[in-house]
C-alpha atoms as a PDB file:
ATOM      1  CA  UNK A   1      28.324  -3.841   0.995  1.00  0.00           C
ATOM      2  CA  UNK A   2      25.772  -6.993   1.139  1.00  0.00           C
ATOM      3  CA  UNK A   3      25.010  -8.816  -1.974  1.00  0.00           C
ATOM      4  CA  UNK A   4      23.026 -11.656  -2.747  1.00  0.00           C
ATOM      5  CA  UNK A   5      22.971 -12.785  -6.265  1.00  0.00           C
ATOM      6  CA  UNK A   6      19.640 -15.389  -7.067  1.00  0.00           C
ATOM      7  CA  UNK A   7      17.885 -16.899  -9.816  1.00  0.00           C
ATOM      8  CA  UNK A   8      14.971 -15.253  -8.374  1.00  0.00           C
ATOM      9  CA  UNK A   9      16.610 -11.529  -8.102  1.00  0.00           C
ATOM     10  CA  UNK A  10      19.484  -9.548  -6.844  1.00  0.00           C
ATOM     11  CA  UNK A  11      19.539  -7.944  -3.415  1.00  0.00           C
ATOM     12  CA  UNK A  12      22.257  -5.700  -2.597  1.00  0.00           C
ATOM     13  CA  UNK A  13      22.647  -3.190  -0.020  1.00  0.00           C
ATOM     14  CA  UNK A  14      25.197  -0.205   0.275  1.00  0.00           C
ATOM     15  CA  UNK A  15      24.791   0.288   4.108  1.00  0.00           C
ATOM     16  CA  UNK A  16      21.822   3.413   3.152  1.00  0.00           C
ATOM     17  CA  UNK A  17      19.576   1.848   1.118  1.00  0.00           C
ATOM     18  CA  UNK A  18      18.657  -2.165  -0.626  1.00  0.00           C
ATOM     19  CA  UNK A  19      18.529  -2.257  -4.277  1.00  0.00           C
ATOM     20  CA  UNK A  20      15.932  -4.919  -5.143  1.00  0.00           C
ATOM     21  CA  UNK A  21      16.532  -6.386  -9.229  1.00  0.00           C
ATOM     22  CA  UNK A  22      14.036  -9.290 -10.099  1.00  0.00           C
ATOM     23  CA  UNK A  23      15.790 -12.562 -11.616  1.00  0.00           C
ATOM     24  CA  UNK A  24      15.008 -13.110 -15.647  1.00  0.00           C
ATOM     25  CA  UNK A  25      14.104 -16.925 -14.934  1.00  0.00           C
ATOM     26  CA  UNK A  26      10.411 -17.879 -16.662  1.00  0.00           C
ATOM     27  CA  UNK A  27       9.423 -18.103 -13.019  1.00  0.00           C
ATOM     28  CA  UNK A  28       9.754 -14.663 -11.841  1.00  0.00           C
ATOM     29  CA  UNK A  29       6.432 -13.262 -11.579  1.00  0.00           C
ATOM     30  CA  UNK A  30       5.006 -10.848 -14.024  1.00  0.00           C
ATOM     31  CA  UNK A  31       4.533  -7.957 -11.885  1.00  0.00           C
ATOM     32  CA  UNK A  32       7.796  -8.292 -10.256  1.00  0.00           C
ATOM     33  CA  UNK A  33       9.826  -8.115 -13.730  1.00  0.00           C
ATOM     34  CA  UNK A  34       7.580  -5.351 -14.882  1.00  0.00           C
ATOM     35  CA  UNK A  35       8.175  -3.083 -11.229  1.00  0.00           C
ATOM     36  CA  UNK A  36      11.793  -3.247 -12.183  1.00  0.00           C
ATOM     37  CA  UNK A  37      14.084  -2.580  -9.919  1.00  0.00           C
ATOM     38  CA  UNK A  38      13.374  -0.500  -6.870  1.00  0.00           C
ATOM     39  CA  UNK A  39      15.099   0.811  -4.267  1.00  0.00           C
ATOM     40  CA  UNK A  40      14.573   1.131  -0.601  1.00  0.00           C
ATOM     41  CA  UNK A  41      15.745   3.702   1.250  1.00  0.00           C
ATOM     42  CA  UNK A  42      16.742   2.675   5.161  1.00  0.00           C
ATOM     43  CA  UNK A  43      14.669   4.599   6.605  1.00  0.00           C
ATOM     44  CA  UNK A  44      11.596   2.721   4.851  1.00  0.00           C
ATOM     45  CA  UNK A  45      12.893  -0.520   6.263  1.00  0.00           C
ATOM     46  CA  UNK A  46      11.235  -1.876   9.788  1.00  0.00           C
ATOM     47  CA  UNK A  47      12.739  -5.598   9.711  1.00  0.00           C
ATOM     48  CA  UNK A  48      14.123  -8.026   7.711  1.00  0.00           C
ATOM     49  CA  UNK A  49      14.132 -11.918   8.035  1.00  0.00           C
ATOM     50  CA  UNK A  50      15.384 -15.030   6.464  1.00  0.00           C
ATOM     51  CA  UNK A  51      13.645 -18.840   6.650  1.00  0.00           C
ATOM     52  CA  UNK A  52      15.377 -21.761   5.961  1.00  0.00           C
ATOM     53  CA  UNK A  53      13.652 -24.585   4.382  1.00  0.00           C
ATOM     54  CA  UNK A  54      14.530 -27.899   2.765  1.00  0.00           C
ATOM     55  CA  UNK A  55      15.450 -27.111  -0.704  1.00  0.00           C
ATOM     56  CA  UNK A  56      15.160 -22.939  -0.739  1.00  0.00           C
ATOM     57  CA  UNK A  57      15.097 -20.069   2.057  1.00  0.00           C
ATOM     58  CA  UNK A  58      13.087 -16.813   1.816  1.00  0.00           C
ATOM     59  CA  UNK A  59      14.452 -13.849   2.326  1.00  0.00           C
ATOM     60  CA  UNK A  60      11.714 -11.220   3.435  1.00  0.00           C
ATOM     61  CA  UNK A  61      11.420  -7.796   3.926  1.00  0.00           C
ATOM     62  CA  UNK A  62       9.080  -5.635   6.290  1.00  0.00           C
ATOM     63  CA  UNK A  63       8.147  -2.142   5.225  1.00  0.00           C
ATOM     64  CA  UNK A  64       7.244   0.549   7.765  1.00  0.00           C
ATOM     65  CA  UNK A  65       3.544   0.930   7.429  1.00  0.00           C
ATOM     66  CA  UNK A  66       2.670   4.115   5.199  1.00  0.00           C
ATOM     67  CA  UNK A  67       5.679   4.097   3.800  1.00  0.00           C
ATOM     68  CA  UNK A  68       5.060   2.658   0.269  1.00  0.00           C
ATOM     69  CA  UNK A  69       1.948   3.276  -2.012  1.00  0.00           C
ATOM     70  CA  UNK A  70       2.434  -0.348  -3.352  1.00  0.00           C
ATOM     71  CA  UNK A  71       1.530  -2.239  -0.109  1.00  0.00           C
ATOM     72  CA  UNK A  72      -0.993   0.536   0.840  1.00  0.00           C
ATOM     73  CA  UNK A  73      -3.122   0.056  -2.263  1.00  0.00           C
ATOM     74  CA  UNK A  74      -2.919  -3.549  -2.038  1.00  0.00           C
ATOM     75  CA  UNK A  75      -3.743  -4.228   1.590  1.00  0.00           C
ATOM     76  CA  UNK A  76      -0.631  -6.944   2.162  1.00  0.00           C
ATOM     77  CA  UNK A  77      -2.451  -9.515  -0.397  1.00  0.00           C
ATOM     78  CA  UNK A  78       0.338  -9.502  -2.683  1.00  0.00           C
ATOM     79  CA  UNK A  79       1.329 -13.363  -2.765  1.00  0.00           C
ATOM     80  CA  UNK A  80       4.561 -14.792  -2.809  1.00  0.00           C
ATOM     81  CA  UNK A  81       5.062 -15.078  -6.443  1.00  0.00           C
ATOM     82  CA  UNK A  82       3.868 -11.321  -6.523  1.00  0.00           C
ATOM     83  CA  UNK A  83       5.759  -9.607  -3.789  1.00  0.00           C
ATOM     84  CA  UNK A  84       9.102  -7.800  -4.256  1.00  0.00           C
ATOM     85  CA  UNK A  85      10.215  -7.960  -0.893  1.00  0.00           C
ATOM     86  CA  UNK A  86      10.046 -11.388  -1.008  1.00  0.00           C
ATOM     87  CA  UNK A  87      13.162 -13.294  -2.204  1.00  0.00           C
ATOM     88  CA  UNK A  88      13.852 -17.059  -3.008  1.00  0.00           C
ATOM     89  CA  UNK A  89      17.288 -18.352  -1.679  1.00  0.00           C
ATOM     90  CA  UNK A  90      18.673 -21.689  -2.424  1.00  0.00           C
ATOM     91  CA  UNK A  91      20.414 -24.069  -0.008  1.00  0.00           C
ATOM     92  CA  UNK A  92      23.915 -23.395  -0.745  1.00  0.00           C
ATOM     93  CA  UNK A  93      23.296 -19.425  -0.138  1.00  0.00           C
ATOM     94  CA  UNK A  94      22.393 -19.523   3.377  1.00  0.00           C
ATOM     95  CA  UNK A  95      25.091 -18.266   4.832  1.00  0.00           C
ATOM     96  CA  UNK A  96      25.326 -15.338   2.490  1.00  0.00           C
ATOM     97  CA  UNK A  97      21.711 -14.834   3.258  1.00  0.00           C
ATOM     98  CA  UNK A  98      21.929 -15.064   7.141  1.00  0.00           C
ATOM     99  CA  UNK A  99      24.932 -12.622   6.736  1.00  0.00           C
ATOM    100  CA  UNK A 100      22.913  -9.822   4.539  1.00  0.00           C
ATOM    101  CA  UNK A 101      20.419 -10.357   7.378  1.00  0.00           C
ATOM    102  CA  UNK A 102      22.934  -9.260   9.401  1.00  0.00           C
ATOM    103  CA  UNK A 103      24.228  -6.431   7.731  1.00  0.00           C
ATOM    104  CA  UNK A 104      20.544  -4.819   7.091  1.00  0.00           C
ATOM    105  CA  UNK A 105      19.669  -5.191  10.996  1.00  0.00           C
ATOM    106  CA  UNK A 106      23.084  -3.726  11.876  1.00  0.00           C
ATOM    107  CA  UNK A 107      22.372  -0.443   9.914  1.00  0.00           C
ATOM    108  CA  UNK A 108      19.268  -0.192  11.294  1.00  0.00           C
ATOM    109  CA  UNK A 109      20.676  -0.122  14.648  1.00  0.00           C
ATOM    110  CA  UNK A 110      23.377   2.055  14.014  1.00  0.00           C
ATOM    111  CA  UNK A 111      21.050   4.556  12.649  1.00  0.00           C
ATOM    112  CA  UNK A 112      18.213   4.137  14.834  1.00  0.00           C
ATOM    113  CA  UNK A 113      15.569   3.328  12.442  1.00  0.00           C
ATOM    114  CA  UNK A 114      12.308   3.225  14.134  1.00  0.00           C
ATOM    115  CA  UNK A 115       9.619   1.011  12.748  1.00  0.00           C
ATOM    116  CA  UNK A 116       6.834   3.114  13.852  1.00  0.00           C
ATOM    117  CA  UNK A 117       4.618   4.398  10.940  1.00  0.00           C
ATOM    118  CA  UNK A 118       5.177   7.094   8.677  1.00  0.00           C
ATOM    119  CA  UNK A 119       2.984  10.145   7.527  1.00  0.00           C
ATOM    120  CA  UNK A 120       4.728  10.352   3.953  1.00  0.00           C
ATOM    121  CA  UNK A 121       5.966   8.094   0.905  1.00  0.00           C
ATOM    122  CA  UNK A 122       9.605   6.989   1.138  1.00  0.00           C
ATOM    123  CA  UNK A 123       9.076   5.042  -2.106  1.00  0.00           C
ATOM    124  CA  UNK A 124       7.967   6.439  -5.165  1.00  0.00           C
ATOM    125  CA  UNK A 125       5.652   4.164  -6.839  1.00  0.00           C
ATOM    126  CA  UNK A 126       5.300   3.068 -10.375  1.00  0.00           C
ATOM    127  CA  UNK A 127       6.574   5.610 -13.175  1.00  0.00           C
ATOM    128  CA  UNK A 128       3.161   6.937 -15.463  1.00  0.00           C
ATOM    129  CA  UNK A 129       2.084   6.850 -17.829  1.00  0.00           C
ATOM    130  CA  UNK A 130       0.658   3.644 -17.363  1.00  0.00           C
ATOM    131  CA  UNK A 131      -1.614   1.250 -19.152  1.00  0.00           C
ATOM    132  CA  UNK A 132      -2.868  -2.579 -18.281  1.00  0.00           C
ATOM    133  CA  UNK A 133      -5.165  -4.675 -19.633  1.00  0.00           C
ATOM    134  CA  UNK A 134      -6.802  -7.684 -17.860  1.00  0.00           C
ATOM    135  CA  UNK A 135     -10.339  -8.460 -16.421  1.00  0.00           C
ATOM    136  CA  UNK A 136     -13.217  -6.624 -18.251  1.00  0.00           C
ATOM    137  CA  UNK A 137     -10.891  -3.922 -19.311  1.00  0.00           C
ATOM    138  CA  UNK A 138      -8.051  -1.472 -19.501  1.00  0.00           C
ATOM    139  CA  UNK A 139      -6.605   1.310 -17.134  1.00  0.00           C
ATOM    140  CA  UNK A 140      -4.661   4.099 -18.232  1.00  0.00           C
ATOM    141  CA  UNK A 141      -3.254   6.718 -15.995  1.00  0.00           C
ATOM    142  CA  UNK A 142      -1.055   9.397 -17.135  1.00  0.00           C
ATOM    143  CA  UNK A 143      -0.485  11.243 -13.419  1.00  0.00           C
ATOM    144  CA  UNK A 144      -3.756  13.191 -13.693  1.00  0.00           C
ATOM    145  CA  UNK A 145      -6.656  11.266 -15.163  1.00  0.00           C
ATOM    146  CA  UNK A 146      -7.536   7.647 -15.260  1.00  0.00           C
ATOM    147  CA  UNK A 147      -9.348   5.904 -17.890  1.00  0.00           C
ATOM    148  CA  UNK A 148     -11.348   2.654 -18.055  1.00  0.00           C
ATOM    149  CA  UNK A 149     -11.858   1.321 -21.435  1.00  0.00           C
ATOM    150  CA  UNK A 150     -14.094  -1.905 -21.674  1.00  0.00           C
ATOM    151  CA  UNK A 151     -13.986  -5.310 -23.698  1.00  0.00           C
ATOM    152  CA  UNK A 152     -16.087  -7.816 -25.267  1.00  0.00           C
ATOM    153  CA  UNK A 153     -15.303  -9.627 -21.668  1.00  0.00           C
ATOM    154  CA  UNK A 154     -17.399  -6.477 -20.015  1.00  0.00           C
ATOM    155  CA  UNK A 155     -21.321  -6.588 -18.539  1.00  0.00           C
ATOM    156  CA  UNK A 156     -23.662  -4.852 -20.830  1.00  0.00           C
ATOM    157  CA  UNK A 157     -25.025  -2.601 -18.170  1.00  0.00           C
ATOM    158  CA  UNK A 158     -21.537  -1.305 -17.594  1.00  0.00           C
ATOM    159  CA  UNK A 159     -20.268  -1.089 -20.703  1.00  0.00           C
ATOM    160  CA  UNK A 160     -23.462   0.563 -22.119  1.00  0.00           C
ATOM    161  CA  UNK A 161     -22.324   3.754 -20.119  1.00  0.00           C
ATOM    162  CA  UNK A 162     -18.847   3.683 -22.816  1.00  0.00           C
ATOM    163  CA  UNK A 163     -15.621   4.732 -21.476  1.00  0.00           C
ATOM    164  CA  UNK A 164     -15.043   6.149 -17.970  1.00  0.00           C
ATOM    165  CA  UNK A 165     -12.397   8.973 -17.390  1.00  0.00           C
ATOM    166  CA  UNK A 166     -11.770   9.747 -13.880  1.00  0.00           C
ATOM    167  CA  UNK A 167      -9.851  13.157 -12.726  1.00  0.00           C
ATOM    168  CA  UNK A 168      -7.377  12.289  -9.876  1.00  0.00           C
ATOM    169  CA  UNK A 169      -8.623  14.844  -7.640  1.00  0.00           C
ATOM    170  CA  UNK A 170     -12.119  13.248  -7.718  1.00  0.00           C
ATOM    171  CA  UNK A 171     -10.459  10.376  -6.024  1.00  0.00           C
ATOM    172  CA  UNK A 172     -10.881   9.459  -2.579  1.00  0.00           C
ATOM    173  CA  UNK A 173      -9.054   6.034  -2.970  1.00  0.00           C
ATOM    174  CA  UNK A 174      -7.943   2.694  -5.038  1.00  0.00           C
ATOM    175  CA  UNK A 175      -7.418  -0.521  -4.247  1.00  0.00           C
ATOM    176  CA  UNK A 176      -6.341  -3.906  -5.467  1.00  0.00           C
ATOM    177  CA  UNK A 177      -7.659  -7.483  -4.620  1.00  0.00           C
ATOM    178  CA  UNK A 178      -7.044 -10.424  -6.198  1.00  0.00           C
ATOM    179  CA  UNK A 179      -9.156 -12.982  -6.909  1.00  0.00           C
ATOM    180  CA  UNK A 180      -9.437 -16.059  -4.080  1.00  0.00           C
ATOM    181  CA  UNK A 181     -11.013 -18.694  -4.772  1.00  0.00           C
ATOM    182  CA  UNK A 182     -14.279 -19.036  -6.149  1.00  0.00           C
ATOM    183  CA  UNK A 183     -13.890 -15.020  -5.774  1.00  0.00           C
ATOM    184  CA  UNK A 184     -13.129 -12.549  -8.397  1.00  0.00           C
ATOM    185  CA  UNK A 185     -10.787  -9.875  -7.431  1.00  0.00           C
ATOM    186  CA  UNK A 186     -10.969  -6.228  -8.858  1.00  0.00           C
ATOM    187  CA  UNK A 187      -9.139  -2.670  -9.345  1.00  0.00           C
ATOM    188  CA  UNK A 188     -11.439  -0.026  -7.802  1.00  0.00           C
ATOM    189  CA  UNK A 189     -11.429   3.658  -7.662  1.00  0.00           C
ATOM    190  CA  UNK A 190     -13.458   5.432  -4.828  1.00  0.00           C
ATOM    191  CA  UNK A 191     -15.206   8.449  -5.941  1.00  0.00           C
ATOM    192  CA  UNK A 192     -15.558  11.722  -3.453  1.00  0.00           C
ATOM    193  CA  UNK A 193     -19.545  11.934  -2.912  1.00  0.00           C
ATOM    194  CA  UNK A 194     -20.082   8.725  -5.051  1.00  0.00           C
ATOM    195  CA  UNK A 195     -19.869   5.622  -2.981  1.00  0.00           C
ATOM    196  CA  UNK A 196     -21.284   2.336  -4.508  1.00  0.00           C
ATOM    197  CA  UNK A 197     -21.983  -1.026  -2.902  1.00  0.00           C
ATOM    198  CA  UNK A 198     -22.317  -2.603  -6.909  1.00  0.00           C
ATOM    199  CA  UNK A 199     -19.910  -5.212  -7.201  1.00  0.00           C
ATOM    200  CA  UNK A 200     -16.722  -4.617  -9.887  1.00  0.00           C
ATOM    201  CA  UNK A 201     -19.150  -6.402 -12.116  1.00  0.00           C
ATOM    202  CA  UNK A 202     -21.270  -3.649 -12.597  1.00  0.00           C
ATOM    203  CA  UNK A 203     -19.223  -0.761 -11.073  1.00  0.00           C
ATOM    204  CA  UNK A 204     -18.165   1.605 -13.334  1.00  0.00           C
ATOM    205  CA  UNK A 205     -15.233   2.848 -11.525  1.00  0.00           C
ATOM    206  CA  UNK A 206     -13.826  -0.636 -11.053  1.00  0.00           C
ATOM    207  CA  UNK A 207     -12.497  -3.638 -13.700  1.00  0.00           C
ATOM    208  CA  UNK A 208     -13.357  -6.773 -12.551  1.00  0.00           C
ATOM    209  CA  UNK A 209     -10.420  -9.622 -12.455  1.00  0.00           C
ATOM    210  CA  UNK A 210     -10.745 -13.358 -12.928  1.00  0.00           C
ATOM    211  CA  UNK A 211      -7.165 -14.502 -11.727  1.00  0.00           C
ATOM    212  CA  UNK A 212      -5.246 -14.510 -14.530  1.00  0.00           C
ATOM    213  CA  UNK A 213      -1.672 -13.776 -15.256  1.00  0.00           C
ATOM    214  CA  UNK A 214      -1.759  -9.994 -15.947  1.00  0.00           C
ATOM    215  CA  UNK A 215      -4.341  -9.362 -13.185  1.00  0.00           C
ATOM    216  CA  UNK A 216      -1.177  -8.521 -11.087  1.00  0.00           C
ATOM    217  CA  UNK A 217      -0.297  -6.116 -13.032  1.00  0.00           C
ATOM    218  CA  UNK A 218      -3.140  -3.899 -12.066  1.00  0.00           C
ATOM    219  CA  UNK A 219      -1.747  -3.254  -8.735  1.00  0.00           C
ATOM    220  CA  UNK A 220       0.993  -1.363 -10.377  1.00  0.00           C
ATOM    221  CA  UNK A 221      -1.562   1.260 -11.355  1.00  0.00           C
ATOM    222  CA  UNK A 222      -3.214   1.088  -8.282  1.00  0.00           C
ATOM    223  CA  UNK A 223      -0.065   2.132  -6.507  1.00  0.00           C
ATOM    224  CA  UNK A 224       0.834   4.883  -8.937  1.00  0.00           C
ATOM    225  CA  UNK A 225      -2.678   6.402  -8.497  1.00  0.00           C
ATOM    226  CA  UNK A 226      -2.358   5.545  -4.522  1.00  0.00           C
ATOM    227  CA  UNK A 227       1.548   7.515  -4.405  1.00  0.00           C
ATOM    228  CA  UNK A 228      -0.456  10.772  -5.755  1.00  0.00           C
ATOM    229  CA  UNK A 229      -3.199  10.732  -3.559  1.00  0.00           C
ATOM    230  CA  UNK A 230      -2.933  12.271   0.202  1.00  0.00           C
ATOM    231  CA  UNK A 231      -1.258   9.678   2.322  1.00  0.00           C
ATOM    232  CA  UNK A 232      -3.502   8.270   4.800  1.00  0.00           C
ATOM    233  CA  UNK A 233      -2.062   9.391   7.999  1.00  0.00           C
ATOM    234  CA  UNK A 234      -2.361  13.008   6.805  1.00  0.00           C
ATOM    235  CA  UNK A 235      -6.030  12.397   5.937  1.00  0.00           C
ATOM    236  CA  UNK A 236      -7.014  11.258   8.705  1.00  0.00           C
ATOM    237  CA  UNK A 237      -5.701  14.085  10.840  1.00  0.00           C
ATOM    238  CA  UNK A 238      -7.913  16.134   9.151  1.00  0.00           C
ATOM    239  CA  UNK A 239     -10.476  14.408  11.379  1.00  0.00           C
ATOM    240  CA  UNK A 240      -9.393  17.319  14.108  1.00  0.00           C
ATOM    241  CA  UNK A 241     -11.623  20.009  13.100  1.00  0.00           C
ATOM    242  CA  UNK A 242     -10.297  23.543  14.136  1.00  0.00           C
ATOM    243  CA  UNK A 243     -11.789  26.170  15.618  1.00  0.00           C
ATOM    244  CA  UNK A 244     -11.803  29.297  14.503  1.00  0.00           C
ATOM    245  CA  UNK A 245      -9.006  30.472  17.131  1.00  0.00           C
ATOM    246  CA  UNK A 246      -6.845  27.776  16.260  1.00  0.00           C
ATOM    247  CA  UNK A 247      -7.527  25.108  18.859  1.00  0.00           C
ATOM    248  CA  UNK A 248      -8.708  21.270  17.829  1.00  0.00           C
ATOM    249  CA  UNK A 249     -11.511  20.037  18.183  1.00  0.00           C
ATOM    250  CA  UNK A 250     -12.832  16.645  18.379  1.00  0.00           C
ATOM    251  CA  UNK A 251     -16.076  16.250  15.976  1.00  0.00           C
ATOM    252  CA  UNK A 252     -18.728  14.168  18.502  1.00  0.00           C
ATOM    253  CA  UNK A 253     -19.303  10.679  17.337  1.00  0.00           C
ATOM    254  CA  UNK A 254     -22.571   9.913  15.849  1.00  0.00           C
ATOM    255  CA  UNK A 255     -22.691   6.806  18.153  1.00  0.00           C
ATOM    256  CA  UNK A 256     -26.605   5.787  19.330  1.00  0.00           C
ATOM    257  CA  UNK A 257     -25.574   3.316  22.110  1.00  0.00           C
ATOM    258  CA  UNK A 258     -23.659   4.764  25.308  1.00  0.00           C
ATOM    259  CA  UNK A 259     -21.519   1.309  25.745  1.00  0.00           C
ATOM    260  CA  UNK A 260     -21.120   2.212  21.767  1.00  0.00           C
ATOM    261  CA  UNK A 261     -20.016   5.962  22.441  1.00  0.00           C
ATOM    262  CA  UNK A 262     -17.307   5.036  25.273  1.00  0.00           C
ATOM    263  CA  UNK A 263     -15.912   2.597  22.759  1.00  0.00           C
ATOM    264  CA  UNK A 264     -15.588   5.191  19.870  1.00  0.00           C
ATOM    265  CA  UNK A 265     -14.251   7.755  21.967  1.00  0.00           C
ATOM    266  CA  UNK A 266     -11.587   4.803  23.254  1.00  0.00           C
ATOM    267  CA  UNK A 267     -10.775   4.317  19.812  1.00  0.00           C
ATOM    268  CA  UNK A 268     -10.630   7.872  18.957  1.00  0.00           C
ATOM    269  CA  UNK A 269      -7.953   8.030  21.532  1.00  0.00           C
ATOM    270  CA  UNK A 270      -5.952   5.563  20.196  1.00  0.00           C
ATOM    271  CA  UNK A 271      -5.924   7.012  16.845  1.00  0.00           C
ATOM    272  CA  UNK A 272      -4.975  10.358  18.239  1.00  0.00           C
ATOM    273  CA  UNK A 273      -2.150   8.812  20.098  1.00  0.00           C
ATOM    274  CA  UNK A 274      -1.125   7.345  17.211  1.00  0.00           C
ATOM    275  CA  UNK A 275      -0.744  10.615  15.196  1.00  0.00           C
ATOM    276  CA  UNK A 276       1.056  11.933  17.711  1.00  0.00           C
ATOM    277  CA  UNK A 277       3.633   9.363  17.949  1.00  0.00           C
ATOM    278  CA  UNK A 278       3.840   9.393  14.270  1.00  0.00           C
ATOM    279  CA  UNK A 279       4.078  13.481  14.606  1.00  0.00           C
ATOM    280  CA  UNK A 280       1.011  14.573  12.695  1.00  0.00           C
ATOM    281  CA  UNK A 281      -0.696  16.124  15.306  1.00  0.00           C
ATOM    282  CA  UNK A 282       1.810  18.577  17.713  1.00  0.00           C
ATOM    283  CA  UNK A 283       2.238  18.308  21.688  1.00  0.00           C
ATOM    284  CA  UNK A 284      -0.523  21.464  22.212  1.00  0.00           C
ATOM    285  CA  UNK A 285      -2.902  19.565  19.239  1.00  0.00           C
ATOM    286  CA  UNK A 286      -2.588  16.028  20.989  1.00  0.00           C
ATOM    287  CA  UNK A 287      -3.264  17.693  24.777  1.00  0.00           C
ATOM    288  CA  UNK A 288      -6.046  19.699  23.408  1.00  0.00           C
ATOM    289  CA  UNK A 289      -8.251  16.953  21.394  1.00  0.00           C
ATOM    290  CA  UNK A 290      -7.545  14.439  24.310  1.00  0.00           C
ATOM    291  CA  UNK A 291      -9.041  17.089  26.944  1.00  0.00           C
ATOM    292  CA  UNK A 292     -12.073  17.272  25.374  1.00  0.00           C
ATOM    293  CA  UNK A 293     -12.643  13.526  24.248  1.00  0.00           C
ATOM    294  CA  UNK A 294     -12.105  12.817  28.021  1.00  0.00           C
ATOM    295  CA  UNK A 295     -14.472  15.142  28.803  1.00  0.00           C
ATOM    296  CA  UNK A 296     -17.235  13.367  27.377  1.00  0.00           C
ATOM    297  CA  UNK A 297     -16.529  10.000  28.714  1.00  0.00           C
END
């Protein structure tokens, strides 16, 4: 067993899967101390790393890509202070943290661990219900329905419209930015057959967020709603339409431009190959849908 012990968390790993605890110092991030602790499962695990600097190190940790609803629903723009598979190590630790290093990449090679993609969650997400307040209001999700609630904070033309309950299977997707800059960031729900350009501003399916300290915390029920919804790869094999004897077919691209079309159906191909790789899509599935993109290039 590999332990690290930090005032920024506790790492420790049993040879199948890393238990992740955040630190209690004042300068552990919100988020972090409110996602608990989690643990990782091997198999979700595609690399690991440690850098050495002057005063502390950083341990970091590299997901497979699919594999939790966290970094999904945040697109990777969870910052240092915010990310839990991030860890602050100080000077006199190295060597325990260089030999954890070692003991996470020797598993994976002993088991084989790919770090291709995944079609399914290996993490669970955030437990519901769930509730957070920041921005121009509050979202509540209890596994099946989420509700936006508005403040005094709120525009009038989206507030005027009262509170907003939204049934999970009306979702297409979430996600989570933060705000950059002179930016505001935002938690927003896309609704099947209701796509809006408004920004979170006046969106009703979104709460605006200014950058302060509990706007974090938003992500958290962005990734519970994001661990319920179909996972991505899945989806997106749905893209091969079936006929009715069984075989795939390849819906024909929309494209206007030929020097357009031959660079969808190049891209088409690559996502194919991908879901095969990935085993969404079977041998006779992948052969099949290739034939008959190639046959209109």
């Amino acid at each position: 067993m590999a332990e690290i012990i930090q005032k920024d968390g506790t790492w420790v790993f049993d040879g199948d899967a890393l238990r992740l605890t955040p630190g209690r110092d004042k300068n552990v991030s919100l988020l972090r101390k409110s996602l608990g602790e989690l643990v990782l499962p091997l198999g979700a695990l595609a690399g690991v790393s440690f850098e050495q600097g002057k005063k502390t190190g950083r341990l970091r940790l590299r997901l497979r890509d699919g594999s939790d609803p966290l970094l999904l629903a945040t697109g990777g723009r969870l910052g240092e202070p915010h990310d839990p598979y991030q860890l602050a190590v100080e000077s006199d630790r190295y060597g325990v943290a260089e030999y954890f290093v070692d003991e996470v990449r020797n598993a994976l090679l002993l088991d084989q661990v790919p770090a291709d993609p995944v079609d399914a969650y290996l993490l669970p997400g955030p437990s519901v219900p769930l509730s957070v307040s920041a921005g121009d209001g509050t979202a509540s999700f209890d596994g099946e329905h989420i509700r936006l609630e508005w403040n005094w904070k709120t525009e009038d033309a989206k507030a005027a419209a009262g509170a907003r309950t939204l049934a999970l299977t009306d979702l297409v997707g979430v996600e989570w930015h933060p705000a950059v800059g002179l930016e505001n960031g935002h938690l927003r729900f896309t609704v099947r057959n209701a796509p809006t350009k408004a920004p979170p501003k006046y969106d009703p399916n979104a709460v605006e967020l200014w950058g302060f300290k509990k706007d974090p915390l938003m992500a958290m029920v962005a990734a519970a709603v994001q661990a319920r919804l179909p996972h991505p790869a899945r989806a997106a094999a749905k893209d091969v339409l079936h006929t009715r004897d069984g075989r795939p077919e390849v819906p024909s691209p929309p494209v206007p431009a030929a020097e357009d079309d031959h660079d969808a159906l190049l891209r088409r191909l690559r996502e194919l190959g991908e879901l095969h790789r990935t085993g969404v899509l079977t041998d006779e599935e992948f052969t099949l849908a290739k034939q008959a993109i190639l046959k209109r290039m």
